[in-house]
C-alpha atoms as a PDB file:
ATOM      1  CA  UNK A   1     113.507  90.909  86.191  1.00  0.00           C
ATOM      2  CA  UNK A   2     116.697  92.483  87.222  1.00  0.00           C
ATOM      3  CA  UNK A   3     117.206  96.360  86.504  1.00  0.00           C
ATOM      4  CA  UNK A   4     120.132  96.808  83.724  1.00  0.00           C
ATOM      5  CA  UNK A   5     122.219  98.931  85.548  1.00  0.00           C
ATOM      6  CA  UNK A   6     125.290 101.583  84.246  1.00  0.00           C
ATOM      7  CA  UNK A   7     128.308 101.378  84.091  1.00  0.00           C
ATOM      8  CA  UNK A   8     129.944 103.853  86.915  1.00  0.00           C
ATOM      9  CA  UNK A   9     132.382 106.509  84.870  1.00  0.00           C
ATOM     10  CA  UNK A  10     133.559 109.354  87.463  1.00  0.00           C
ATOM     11  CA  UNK A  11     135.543 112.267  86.514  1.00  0.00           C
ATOM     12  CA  UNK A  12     138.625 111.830  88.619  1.00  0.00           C
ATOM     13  CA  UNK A  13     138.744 108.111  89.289  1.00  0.00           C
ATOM     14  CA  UNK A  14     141.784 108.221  91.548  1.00  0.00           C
ATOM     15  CA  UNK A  15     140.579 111.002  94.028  1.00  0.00           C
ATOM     16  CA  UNK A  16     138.941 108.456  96.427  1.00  0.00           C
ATOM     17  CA  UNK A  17     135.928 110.508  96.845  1.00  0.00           C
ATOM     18  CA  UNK A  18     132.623 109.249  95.815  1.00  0.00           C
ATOM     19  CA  UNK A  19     130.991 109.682  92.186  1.00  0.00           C
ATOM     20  CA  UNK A  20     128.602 112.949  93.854  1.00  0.00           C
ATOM     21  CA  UNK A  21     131.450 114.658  95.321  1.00  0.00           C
ATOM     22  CA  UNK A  22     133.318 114.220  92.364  1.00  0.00           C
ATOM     23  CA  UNK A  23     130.622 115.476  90.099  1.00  0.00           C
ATOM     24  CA  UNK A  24     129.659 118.600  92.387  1.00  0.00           C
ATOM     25  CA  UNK A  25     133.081 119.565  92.539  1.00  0.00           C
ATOM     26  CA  UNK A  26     133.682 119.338  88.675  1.00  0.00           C
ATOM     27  CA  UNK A  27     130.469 121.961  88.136  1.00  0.00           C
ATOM     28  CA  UNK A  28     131.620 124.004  90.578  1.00  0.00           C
ATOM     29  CA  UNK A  29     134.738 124.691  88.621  1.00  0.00           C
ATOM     30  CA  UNK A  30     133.302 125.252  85.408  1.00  0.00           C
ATOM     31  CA  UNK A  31     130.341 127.241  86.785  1.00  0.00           C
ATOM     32  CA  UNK A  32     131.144 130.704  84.869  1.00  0.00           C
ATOM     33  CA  UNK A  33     131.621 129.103  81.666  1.00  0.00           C
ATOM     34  CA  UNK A  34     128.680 126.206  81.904  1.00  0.00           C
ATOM     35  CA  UNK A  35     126.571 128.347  80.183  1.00  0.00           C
ATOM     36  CA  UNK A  36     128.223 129.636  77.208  1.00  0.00           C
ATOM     37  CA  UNK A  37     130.135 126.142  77.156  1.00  0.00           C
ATOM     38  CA  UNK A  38     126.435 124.966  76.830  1.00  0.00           C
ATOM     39  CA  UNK A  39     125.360 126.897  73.603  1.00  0.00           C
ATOM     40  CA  UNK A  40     128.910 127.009  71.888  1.00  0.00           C
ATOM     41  CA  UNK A  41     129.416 123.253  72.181  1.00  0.00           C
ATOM     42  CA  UNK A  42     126.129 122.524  70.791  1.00  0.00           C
ATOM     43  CA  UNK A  43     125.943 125.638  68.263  1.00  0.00           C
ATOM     44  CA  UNK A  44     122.893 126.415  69.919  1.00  0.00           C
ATOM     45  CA  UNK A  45     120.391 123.599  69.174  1.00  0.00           C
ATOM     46  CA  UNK A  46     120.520 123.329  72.922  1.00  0.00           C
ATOM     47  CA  UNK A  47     117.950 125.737  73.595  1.00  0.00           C
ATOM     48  CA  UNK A  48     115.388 124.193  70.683  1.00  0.00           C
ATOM     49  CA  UNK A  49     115.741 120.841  72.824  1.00  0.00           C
ATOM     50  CA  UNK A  50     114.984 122.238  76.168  1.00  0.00           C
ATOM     51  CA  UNK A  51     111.686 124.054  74.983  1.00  0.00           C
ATOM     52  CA  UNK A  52     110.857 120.749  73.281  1.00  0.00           C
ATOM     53  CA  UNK A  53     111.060 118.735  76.747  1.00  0.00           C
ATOM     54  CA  UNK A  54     109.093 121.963  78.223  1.00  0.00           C
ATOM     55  CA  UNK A  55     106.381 121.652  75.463  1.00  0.00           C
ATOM     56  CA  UNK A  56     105.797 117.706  76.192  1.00  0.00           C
ATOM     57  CA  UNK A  57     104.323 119.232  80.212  1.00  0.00           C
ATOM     58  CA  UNK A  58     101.723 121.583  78.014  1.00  0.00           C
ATOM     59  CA  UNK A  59      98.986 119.396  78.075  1.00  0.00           C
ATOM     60  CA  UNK A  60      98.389 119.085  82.366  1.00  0.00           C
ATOM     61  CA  UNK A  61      99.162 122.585  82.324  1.00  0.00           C
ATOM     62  CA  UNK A  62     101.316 122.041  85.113  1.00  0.00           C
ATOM     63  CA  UNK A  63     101.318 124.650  88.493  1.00  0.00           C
ATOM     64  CA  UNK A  64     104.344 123.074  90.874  1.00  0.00           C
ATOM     65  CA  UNK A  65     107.435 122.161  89.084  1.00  0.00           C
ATOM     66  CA  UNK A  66     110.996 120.423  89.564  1.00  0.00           C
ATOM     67  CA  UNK A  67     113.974 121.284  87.646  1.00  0.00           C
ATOM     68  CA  UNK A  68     116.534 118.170  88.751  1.00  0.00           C
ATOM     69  CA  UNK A  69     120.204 119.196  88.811  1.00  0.00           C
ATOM     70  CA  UNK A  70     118.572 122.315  87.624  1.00  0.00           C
ATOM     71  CA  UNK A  71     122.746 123.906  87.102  1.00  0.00           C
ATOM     72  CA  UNK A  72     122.267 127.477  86.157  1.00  0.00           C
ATOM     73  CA  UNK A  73     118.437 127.104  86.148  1.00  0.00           C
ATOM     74  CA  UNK A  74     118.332 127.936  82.503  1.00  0.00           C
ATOM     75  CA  UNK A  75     115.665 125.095  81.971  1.00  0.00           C
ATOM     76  CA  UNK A  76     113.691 126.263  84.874  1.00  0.00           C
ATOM     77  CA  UNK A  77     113.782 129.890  83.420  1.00  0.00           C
ATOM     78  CA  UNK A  78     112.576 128.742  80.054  1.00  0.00           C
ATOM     79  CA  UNK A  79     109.732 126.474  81.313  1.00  0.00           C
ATOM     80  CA  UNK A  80     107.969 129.848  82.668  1.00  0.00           C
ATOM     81  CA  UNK A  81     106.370 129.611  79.418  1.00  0.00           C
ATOM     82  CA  UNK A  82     104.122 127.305  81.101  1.00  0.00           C
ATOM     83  CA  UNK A  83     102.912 129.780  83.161  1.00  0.00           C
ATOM     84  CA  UNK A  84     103.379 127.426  86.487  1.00  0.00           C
ATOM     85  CA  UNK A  85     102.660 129.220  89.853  1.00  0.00           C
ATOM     86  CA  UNK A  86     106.595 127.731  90.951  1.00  0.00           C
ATOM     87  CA  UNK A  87     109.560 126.378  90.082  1.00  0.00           C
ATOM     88  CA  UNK A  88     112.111 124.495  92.429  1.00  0.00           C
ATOM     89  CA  UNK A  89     114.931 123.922  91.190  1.00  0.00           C
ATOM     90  CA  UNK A  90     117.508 121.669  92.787  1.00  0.00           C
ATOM     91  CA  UNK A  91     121.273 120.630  92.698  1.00  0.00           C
ATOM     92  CA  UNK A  92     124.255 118.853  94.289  1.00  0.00           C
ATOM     93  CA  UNK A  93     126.990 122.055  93.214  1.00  0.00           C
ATOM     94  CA  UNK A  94     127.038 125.108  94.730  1.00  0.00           C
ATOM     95  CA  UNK A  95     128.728 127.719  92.033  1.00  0.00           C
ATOM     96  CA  UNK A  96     125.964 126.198  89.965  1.00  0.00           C
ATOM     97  CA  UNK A  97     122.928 127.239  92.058  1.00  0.00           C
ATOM     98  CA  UNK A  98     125.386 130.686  93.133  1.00  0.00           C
ATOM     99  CA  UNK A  99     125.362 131.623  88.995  1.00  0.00           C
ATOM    100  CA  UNK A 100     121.990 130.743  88.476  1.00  0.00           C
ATOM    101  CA  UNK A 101     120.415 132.545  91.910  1.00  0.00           C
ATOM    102  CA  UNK A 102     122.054 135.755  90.010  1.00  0.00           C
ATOM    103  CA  UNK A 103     120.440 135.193  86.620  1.00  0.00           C
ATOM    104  CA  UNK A 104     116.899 135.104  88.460  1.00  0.00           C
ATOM    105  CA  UNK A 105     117.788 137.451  90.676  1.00  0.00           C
ATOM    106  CA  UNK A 106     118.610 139.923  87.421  1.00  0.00           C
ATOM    107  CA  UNK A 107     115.488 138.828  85.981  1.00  0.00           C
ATOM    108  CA  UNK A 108     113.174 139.547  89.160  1.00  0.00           C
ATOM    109  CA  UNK A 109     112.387 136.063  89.237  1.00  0.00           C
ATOM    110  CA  UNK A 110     112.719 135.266  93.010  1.00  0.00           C
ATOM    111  CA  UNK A 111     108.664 134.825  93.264  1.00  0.00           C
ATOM    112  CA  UNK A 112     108.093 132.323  90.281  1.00  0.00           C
ATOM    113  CA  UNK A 113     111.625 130.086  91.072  1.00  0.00           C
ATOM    114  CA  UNK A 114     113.551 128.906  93.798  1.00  0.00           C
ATOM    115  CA  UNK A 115     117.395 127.293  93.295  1.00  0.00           C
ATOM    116  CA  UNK A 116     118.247 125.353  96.316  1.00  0.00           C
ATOM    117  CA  UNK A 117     120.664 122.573  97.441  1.00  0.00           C
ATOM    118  CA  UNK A 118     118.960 119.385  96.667  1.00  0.00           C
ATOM    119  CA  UNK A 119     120.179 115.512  96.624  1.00  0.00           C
ATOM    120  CA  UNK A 120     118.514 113.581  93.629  1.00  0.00           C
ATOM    121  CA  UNK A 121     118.882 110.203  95.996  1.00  0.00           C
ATOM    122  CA  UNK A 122     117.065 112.064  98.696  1.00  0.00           C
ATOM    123  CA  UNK A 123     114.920 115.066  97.371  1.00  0.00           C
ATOM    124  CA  UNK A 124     113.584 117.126 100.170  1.00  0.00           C
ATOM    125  CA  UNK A 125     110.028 117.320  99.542  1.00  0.00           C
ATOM    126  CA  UNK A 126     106.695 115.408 100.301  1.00  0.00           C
ATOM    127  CA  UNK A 127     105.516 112.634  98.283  1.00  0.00           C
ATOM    128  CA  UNK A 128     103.340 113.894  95.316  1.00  0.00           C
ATOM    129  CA  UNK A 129     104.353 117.624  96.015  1.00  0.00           C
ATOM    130  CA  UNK A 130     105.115 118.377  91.667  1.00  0.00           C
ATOM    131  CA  UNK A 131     102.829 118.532  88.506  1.00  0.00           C
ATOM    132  CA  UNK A 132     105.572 118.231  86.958  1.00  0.00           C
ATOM    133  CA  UNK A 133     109.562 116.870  86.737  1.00  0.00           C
ATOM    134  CA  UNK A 134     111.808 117.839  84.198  1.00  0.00           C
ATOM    135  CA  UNK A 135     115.518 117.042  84.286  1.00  0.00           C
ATOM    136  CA  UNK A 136     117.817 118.008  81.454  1.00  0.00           C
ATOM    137  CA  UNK A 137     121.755 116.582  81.000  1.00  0.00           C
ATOM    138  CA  UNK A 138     121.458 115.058  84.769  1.00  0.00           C
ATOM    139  CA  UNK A 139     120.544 112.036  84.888  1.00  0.00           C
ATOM    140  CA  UNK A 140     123.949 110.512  84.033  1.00  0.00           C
ATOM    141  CA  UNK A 141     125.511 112.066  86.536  1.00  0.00           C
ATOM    142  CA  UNK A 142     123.546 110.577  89.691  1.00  0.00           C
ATOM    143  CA  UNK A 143     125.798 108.204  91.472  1.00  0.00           C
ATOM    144  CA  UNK A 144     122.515 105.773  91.990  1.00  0.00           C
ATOM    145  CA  UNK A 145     120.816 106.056  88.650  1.00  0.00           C
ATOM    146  CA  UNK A 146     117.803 103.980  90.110  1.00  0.00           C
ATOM    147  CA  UNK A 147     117.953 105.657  93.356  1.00  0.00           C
ATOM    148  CA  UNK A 148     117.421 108.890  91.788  1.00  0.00           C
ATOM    149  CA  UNK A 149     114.532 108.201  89.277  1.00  0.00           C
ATOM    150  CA  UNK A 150     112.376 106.258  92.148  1.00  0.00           C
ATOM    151  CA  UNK A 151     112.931 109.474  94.056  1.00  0.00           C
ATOM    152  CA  UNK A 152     111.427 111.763  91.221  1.00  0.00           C
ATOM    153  CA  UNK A 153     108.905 109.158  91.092  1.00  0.00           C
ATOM    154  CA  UNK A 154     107.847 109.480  94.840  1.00  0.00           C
ATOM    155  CA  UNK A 155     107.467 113.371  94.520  1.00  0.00           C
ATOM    156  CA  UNK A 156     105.499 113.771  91.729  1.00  0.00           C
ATOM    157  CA  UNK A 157     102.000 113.762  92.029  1.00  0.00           C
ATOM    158  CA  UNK A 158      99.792 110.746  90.391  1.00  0.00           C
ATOM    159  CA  UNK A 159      98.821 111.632  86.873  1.00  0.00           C
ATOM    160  CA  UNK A 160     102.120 114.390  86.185  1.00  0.00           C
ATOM    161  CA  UNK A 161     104.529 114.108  84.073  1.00  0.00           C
ATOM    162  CA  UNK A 162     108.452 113.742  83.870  1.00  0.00           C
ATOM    163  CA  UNK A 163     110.211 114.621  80.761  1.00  0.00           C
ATOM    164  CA  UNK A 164     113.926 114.041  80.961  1.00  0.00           C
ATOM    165  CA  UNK A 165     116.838 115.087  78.301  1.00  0.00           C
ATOM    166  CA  UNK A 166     120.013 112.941  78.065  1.00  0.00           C
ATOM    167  CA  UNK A 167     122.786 112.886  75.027  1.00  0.00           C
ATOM    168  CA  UNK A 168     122.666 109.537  73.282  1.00  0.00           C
ATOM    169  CA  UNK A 169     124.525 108.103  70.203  1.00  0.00           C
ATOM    170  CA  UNK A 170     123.385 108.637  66.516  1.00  0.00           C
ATOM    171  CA  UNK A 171     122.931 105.765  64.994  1.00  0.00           C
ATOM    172  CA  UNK A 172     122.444 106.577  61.465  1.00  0.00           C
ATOM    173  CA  UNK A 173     125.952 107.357  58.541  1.00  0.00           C
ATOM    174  CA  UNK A 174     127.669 109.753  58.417  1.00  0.00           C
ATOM    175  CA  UNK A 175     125.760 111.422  61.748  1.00  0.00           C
ATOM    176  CA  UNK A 176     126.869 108.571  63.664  1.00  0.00           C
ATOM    177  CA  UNK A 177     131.062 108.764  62.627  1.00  0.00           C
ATOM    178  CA  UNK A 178     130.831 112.683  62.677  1.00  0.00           C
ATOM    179  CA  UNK A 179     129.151 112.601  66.393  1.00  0.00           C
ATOM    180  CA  UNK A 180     131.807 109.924  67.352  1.00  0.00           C
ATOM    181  CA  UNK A 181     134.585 112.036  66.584  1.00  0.00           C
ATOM    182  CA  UNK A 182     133.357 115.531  67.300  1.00  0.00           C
ATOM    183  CA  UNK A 183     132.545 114.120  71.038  1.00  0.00           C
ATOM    184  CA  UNK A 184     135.962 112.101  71.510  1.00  0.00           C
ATOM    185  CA  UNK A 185     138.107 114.430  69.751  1.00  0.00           C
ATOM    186  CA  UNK A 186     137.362 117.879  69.336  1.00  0.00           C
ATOM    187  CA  UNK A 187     135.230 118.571  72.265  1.00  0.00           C
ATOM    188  CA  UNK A 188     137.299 117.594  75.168  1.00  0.00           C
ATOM    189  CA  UNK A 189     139.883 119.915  73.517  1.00  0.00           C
ATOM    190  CA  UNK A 190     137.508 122.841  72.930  1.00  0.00           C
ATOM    191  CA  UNK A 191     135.917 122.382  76.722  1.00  0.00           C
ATOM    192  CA  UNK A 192     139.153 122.226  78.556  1.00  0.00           C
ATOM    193  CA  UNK A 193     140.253 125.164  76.571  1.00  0.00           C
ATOM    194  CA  UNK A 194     137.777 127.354  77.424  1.00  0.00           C
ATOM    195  CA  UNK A 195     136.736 125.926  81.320  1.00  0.00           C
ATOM    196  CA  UNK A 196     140.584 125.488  82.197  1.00  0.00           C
ATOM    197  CA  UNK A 197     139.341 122.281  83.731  1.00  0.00           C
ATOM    198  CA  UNK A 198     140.960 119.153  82.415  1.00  0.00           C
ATOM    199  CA  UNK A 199     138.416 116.578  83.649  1.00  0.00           C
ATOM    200  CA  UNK A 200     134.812 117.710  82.749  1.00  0.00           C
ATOM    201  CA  UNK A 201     134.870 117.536  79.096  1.00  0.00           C
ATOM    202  CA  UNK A 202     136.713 114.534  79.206  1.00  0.00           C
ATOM    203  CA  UNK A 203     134.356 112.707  82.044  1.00  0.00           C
ATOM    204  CA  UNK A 204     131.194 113.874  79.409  1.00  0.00           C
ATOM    205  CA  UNK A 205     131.618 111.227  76.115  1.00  0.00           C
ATOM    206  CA  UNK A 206     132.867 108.662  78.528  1.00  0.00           C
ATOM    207  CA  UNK A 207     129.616 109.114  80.666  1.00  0.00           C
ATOM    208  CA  UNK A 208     127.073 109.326  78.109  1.00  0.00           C
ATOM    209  CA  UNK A 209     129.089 106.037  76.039  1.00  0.00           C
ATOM    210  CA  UNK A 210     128.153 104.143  79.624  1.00  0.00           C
ATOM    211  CA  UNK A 211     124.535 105.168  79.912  1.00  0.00           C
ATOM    212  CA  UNK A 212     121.931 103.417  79.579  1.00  0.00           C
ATOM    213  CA  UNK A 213     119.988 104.822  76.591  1.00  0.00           C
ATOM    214  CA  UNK A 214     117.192 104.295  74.549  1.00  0.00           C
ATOM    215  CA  UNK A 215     114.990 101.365  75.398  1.00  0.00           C
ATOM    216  CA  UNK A 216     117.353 100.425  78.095  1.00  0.00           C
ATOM    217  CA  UNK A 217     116.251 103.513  79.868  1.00  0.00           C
ATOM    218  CA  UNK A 218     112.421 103.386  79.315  1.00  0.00           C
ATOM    219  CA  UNK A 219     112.625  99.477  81.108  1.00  0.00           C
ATOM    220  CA  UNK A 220     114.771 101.308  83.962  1.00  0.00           C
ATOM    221  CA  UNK A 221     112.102 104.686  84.452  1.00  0.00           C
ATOM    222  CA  UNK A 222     109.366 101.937  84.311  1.00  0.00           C
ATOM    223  CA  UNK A 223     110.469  99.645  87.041  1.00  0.00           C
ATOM    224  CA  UNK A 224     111.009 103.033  89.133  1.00  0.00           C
ATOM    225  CA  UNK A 225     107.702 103.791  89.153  1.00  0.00           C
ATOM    226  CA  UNK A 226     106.749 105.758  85.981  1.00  0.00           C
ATOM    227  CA  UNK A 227     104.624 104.945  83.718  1.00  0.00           C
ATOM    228  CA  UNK A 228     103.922 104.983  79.535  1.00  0.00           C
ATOM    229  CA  UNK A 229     108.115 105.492  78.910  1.00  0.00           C
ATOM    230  CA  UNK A 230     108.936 107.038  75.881  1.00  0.00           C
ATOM    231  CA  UNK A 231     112.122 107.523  74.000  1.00  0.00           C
ATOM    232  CA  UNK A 232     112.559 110.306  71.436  1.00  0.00           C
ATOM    233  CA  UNK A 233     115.581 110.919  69.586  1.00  0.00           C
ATOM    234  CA  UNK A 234     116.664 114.661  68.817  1.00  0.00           C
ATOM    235  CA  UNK A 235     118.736 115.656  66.400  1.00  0.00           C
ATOM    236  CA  UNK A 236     119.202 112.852  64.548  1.00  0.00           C
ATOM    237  CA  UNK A 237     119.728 110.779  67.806  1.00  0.00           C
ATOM    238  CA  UNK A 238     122.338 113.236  69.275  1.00  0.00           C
ATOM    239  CA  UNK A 239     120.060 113.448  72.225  1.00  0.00           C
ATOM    240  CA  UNK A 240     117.126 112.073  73.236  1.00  0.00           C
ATOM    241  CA  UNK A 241     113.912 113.235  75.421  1.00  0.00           C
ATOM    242  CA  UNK A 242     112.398 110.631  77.608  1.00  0.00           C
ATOM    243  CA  UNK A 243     108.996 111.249  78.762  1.00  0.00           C
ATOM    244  CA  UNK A 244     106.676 109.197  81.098  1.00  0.00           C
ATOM    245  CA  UNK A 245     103.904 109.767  83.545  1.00  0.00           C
ATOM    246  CA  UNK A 246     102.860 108.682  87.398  1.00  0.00           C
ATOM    247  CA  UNK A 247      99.956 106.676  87.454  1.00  0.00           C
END
């Protein structure tokens, strides 16, 4: 059976560069507003669906874990409630990794995480290195969607865990016509307002309407490797929180 595969949606489609460079450079430009961006755009419930993802790893008590396109490393901050020995965090922007190296580094962090430059497609670690994978609002953005996920698949030890958040579409009235028009209308507006870019907040509802949710996405993490896919919608479906394990 053939993988069902996304639809490609870049932020600048006329730029000539590939789908990564485009995406690195669009979070480098909003870096110093990602994370307020982050909470305001979502009024908060943001936070209550990281430490959900973060509680789903409780149960292998995990002591090596990887934060994919870990951003401003807020989701590898918060999963220190696990009480892991590390955290490596990786991603593919720069003024990402620069913002959140600060925010550990004002924390006195530097000996529980590490933020470095890392490629999804080709993740610079041995096979079965984590306990753990958690990714949180990347996924979409990988320019080989099944590239990426076999790659998380290779590194994490047999028997961990991966727990992955994504946005999705409600599919229940009036969520589902509120969400539509809130994410076409009135967030591109209020994103480019406040991150002076005109392109990322724009490039997000077009990316999450051509992802592959849901089901869809369980069939995709299982032919990468995982195993026991889960979907769980969030928020009445505004995002969901795919979990599966390594056999």
């Amino acid at each position: 059976m053939s993988l069902p595969t996304a639809k490609t949606v870049v932020p600048l489609p006329d730029s000539g560069l590939s789908k990564k460079e485009q995406v690195a450079g669009m979070f480098d430009r909003i870096a110093g507003r990602y994370d307020f961006l982050n909470h305001f755009l979502s009024l908060g419930i943001d936070k209550g669906w990281r430490r959900k993802a973060i509680n789903t790893l409780k149960d292998i008590e995990p002591k090596k874990i990887l934060d994919v396109a870990t951003g401003t490393g807020d989701l590898a901050i918060t999963a220190l409630s696990l009480d892991p020995d590390h955290i490596t965090g990786v991603d593919i922007s720069e003024g990402m990794l620069e913002i959140g190296r600060k925010k550990i580094a004002e924390r006195k962090l530097e000996q529980k995480i590490t933020l470095q430059y890392g490629d999804s497609e080709a993740l610079p670690f041995d096979t079965d290195t984590f306990d753990a994978i958690l990714c949180a609002y990347g996924v979409r953005n990988f320019e080989n969607l099944e590239a990426g996920l076999r790659q998380m698949s290779r590194v994490l030890r047999p028997g961990g865990k991966i727990a992955i958040l994504e946005f999705s579409h409600p599919k229940k009235f009036p969520v589902k016509q509120l969400y539509r028009f809130y994410f076409r209308y009135i967030l591109p507006v209020l994103g480019k307002a406040v991150s002076k870019d005109a392109t990322a907040y724009t490039y997000l509802p077009q990316s999450v309407a051509a992802f592959p949710e849901g089901d869809q996405f369980c069939r995709i993490m299982q032919q990468c490797g995982f195993t026991h896919p889960k979907a769980r919608p969030l928020s009445f479906g505004i995002t969901t929180l795919y979990t599966a394990k390594k056999s």
